[in-house]
PDB file of N, CA and C in Angstrom:
ATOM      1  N   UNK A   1      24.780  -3.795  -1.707  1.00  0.00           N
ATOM      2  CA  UNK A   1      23.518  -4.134  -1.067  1.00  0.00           C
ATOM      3  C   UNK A   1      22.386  -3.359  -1.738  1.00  0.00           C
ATOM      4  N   UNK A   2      20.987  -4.022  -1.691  1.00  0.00           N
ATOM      5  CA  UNK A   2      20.470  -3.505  -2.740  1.00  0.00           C
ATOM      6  C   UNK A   2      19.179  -2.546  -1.744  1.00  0.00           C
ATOM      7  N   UNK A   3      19.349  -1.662  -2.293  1.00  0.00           N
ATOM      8  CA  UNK A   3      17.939  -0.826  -1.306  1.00  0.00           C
ATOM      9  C   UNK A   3      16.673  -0.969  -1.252  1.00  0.00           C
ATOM     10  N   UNK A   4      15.868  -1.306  -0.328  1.00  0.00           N
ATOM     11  CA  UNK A   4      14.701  -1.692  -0.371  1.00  0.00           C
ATOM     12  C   UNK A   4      13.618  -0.695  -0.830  1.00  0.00           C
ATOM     13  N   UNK A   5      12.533  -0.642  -1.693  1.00  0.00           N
ATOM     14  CA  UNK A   5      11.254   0.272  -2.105  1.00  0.00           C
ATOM     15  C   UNK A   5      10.703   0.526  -0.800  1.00  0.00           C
ATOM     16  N   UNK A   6      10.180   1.737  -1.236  1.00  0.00           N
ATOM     17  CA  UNK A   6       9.710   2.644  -0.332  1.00  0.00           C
ATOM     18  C   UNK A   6       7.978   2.494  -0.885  1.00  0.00           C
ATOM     19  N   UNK A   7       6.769   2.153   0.005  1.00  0.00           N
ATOM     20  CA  UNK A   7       5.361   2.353  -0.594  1.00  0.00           C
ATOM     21  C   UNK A   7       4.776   3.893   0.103  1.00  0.00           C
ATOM     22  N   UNK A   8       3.702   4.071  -0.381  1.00  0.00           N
ATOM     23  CA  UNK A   8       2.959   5.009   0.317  1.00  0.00           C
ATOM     24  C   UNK A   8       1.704   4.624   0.016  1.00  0.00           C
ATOM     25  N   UNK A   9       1.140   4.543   1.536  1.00  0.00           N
ATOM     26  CA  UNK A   9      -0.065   3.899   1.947  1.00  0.00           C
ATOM     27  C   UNK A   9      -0.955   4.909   1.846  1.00  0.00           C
ATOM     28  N   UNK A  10      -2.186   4.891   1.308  1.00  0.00           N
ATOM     29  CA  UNK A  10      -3.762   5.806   1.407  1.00  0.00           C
ATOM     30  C   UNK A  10      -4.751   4.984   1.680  1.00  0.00           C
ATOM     31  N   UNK A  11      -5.560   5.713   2.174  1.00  0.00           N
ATOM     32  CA  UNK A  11      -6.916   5.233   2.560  1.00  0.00           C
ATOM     33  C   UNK A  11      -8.181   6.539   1.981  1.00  0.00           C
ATOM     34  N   UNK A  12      -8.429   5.825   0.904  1.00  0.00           N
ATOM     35  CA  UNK A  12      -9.491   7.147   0.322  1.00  0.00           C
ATOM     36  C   UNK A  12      -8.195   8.212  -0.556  1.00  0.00           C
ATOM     37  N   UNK A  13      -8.456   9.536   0.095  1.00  0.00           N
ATOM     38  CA  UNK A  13      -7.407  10.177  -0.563  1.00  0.00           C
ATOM     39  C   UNK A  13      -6.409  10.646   0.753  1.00  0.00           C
ATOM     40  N   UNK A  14      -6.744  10.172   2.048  1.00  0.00           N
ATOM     41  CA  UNK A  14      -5.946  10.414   3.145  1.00  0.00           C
ATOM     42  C   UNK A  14      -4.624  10.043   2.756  1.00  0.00           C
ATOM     43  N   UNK A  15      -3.308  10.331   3.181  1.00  0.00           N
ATOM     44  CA  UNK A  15      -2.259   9.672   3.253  1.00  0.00           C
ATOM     45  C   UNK A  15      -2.038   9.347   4.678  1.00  0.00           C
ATOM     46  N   UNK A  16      -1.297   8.038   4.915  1.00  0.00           N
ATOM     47  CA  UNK A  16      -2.016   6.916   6.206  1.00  0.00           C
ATOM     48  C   UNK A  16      -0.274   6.753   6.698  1.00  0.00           C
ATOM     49  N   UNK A  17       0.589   6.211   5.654  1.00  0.00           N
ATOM     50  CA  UNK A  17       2.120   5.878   5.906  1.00  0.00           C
ATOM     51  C   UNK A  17       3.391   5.761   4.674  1.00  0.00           C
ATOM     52  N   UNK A  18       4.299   6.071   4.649  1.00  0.00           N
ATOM     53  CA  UNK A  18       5.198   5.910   3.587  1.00  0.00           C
ATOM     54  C   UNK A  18       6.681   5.056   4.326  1.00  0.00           C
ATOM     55  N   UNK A  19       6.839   3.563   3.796  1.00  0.00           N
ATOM     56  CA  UNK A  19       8.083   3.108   3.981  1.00  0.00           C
ATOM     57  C   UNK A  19       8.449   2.435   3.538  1.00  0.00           C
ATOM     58  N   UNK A  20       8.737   1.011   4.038  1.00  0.00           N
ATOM     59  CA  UNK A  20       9.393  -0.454   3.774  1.00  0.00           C
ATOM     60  C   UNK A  20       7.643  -0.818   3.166  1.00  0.00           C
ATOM     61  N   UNK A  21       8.135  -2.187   2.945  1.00  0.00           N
ATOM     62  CA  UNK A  21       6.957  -3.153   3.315  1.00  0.00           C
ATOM     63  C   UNK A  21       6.514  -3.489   4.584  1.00  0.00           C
ATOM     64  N   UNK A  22       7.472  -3.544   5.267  1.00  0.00           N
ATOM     65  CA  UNK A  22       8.082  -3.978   6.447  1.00  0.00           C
ATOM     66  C   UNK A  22       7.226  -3.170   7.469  1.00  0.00           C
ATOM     67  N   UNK A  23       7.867  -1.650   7.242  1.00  0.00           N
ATOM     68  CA  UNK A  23       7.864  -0.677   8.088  1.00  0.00           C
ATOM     69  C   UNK A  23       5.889  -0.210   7.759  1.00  0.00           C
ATOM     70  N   UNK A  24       5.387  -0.288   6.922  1.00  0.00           N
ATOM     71  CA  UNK A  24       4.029   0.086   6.375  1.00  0.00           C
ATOM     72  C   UNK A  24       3.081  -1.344   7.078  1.00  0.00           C
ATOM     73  N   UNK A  25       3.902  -2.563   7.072  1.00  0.00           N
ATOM     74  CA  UNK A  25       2.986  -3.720   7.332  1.00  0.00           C
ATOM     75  C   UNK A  25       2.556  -3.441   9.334  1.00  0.00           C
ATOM     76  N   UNK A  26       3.911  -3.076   9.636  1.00  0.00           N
ATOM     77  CA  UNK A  26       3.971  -3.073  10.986  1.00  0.00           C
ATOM     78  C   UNK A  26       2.920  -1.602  11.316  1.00  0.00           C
ATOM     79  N   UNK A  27       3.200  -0.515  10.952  1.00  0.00           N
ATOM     80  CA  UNK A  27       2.717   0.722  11.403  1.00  0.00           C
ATOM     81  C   UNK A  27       0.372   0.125  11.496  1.00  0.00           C
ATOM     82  N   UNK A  28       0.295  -0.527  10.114  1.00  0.00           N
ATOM     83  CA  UNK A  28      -1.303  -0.656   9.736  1.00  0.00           C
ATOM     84  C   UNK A  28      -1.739  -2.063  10.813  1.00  0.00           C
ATOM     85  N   UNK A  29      -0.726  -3.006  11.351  1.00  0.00           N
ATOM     86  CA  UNK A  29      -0.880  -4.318  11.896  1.00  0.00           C
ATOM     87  C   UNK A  29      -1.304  -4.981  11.337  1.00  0.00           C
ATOM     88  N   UNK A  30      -0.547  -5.146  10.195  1.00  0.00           N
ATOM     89  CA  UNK A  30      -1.230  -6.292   9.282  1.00  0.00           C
ATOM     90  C   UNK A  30       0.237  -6.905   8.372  1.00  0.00           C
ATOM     91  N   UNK A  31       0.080  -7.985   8.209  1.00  0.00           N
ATOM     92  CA  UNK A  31       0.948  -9.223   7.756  1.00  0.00           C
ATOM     93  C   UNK A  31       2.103  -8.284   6.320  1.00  0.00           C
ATOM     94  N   UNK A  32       3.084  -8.578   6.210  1.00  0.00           N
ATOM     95  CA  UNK A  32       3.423  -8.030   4.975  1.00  0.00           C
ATOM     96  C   UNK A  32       2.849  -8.548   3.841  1.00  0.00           C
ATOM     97  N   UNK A  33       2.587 -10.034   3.958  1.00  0.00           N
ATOM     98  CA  UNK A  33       1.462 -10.478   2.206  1.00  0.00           C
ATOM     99  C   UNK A  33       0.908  -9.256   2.097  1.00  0.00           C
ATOM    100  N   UNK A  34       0.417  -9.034   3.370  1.00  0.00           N
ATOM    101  CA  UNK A  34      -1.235  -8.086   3.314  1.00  0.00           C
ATOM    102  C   UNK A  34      -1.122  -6.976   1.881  1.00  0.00           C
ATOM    103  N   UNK A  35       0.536  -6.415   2.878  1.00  0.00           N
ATOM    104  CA  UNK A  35       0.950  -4.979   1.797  1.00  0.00           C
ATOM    105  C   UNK A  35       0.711  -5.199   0.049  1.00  0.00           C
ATOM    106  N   UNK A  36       1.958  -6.483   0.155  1.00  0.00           N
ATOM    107  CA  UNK A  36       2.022  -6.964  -1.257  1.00  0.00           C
ATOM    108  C   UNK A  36       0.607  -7.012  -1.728  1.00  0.00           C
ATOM    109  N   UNK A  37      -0.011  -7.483  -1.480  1.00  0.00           N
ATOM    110  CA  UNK A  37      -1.462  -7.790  -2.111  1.00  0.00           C
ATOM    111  C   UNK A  37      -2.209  -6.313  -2.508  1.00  0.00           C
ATOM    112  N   UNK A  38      -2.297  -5.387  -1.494  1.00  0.00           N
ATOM    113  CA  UNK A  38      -2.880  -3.802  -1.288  1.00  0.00           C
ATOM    114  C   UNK A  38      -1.950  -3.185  -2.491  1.00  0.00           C
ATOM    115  N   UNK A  39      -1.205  -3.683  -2.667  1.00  0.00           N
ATOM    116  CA  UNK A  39      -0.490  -3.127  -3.623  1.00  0.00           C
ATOM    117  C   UNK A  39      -0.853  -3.511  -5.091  1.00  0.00           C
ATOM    118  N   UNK A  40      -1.428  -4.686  -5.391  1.00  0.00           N
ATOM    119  CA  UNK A  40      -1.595  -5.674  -6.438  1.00  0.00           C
ATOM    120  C   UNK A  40      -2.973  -4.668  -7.507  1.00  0.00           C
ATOM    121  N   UNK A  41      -2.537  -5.055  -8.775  1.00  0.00           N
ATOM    122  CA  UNK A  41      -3.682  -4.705  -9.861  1.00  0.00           C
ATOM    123  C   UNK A  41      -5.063  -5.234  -9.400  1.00  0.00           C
ATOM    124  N   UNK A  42      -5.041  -6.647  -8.910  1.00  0.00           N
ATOM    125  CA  UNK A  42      -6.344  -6.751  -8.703  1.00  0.00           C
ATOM    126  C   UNK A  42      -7.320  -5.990  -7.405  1.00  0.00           C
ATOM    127  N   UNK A  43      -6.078  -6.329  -6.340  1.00  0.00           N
ATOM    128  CA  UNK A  43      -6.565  -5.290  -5.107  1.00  0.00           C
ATOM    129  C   UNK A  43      -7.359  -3.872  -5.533  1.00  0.00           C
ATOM    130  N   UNK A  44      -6.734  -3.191  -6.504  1.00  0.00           N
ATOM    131  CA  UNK A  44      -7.075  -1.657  -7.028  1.00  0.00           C
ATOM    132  C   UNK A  44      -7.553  -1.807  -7.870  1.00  0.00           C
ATOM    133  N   UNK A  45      -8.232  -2.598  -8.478  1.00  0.00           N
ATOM    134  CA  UNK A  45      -9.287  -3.003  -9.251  1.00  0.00           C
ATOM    135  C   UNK A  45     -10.592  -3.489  -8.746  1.00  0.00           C
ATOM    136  N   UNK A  46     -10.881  -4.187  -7.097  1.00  0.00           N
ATOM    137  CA  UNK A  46     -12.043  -4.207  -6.490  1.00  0.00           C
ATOM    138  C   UNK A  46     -12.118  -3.125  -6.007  1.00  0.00           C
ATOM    139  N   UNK A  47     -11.081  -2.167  -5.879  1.00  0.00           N
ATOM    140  CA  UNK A  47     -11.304  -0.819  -4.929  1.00  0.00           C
ATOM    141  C   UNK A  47     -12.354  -0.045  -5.758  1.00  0.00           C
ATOM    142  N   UNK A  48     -12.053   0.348  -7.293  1.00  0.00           N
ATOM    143  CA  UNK A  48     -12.484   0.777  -8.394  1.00  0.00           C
ATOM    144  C   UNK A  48     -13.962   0.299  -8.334  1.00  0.00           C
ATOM    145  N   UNK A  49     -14.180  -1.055  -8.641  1.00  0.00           N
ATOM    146  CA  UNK A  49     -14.981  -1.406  -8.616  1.00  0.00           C
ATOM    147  C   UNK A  49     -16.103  -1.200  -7.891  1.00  0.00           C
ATOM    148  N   UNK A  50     -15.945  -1.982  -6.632  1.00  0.00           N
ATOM    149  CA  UNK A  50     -17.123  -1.515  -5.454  1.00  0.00           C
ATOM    150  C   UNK A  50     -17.867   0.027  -5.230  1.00  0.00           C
ATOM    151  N   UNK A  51     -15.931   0.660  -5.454  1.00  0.00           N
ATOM    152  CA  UNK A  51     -16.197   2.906  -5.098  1.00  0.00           C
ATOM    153  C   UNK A  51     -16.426   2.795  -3.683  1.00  0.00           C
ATOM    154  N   UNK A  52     -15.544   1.901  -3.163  1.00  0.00           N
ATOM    155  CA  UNK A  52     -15.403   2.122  -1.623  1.00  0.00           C
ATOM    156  C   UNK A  52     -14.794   3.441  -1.132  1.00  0.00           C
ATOM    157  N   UNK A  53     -14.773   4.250  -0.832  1.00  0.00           N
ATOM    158  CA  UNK A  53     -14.401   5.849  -0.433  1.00  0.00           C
ATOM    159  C   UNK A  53     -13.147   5.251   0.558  1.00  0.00           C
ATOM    160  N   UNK A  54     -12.574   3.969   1.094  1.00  0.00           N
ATOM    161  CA  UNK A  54     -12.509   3.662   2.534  1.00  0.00           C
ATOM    162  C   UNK A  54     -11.550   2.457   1.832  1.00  0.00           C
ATOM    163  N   UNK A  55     -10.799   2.653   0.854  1.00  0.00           N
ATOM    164  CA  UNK A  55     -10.231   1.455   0.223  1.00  0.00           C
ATOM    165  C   UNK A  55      -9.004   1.584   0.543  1.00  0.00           C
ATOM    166  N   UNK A  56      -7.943   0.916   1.454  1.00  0.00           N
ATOM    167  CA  UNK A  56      -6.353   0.949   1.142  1.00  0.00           C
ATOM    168  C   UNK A  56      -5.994   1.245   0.004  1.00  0.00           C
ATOM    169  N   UNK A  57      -5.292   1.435  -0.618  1.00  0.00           N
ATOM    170  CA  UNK A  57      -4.023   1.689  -1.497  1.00  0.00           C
ATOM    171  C   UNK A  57      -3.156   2.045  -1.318  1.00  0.00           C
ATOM    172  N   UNK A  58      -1.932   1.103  -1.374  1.00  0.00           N
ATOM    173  CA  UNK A  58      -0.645   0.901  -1.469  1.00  0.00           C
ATOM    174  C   UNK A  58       0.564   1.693  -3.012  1.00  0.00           C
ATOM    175  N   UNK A  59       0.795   2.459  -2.607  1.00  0.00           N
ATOM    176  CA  UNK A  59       2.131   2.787  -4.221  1.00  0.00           C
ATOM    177  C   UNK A  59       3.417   2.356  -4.040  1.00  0.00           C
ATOM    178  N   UNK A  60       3.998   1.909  -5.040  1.00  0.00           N
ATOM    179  CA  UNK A  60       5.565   2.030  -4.600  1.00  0.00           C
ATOM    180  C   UNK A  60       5.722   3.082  -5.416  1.00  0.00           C
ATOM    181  N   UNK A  61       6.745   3.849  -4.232  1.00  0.00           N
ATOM    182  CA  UNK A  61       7.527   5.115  -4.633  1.00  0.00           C
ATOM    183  C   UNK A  61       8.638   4.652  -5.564  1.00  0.00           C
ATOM    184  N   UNK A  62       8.415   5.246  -6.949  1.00  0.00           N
ATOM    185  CA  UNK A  62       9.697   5.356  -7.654  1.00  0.00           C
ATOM    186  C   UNK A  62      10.969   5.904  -7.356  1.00  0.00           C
ATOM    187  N   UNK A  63      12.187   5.502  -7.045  1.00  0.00           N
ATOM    188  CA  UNK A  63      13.323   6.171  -6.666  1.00  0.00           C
ATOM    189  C   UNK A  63      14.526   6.205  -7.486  1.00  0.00           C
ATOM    190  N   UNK A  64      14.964   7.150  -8.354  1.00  0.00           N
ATOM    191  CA  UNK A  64      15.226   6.962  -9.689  1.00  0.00           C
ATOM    192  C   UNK A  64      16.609   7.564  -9.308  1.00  0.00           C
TER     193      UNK A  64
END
């Protein structure tokens, strides 16, 4: 069985949640797309952009 990635959620430079998709979609109340997307190059590329102080960002934790 294959183990699921672990993300870690920020907001600014706060740290907000670290889990599933699953477990991160449920804790923020928002859809799992949502995560996938918060997670996405382009997502962190309007973050960049705008210099919203107040931007989600999503990581997946490497687990090696």
């Amino acid at each position: 069985m294959r183990k699921k990635s672990e993300y870690a959620v920020y907001k600014g430079d706060s740290f907000i949640c670290l889990g599933t998709m699953e477990e991160c979609a449920t804790y923020l109340g928002v859809k799992v797309s949502s995560i996938k997307f918060y997670s996405s190059r382009a997502y962190k590329r309007r973050g960049t952009k705008n210099k919203d102080p107040n931007h989600l960002i999503v990581f997946k934790i490497d687990d090696d």
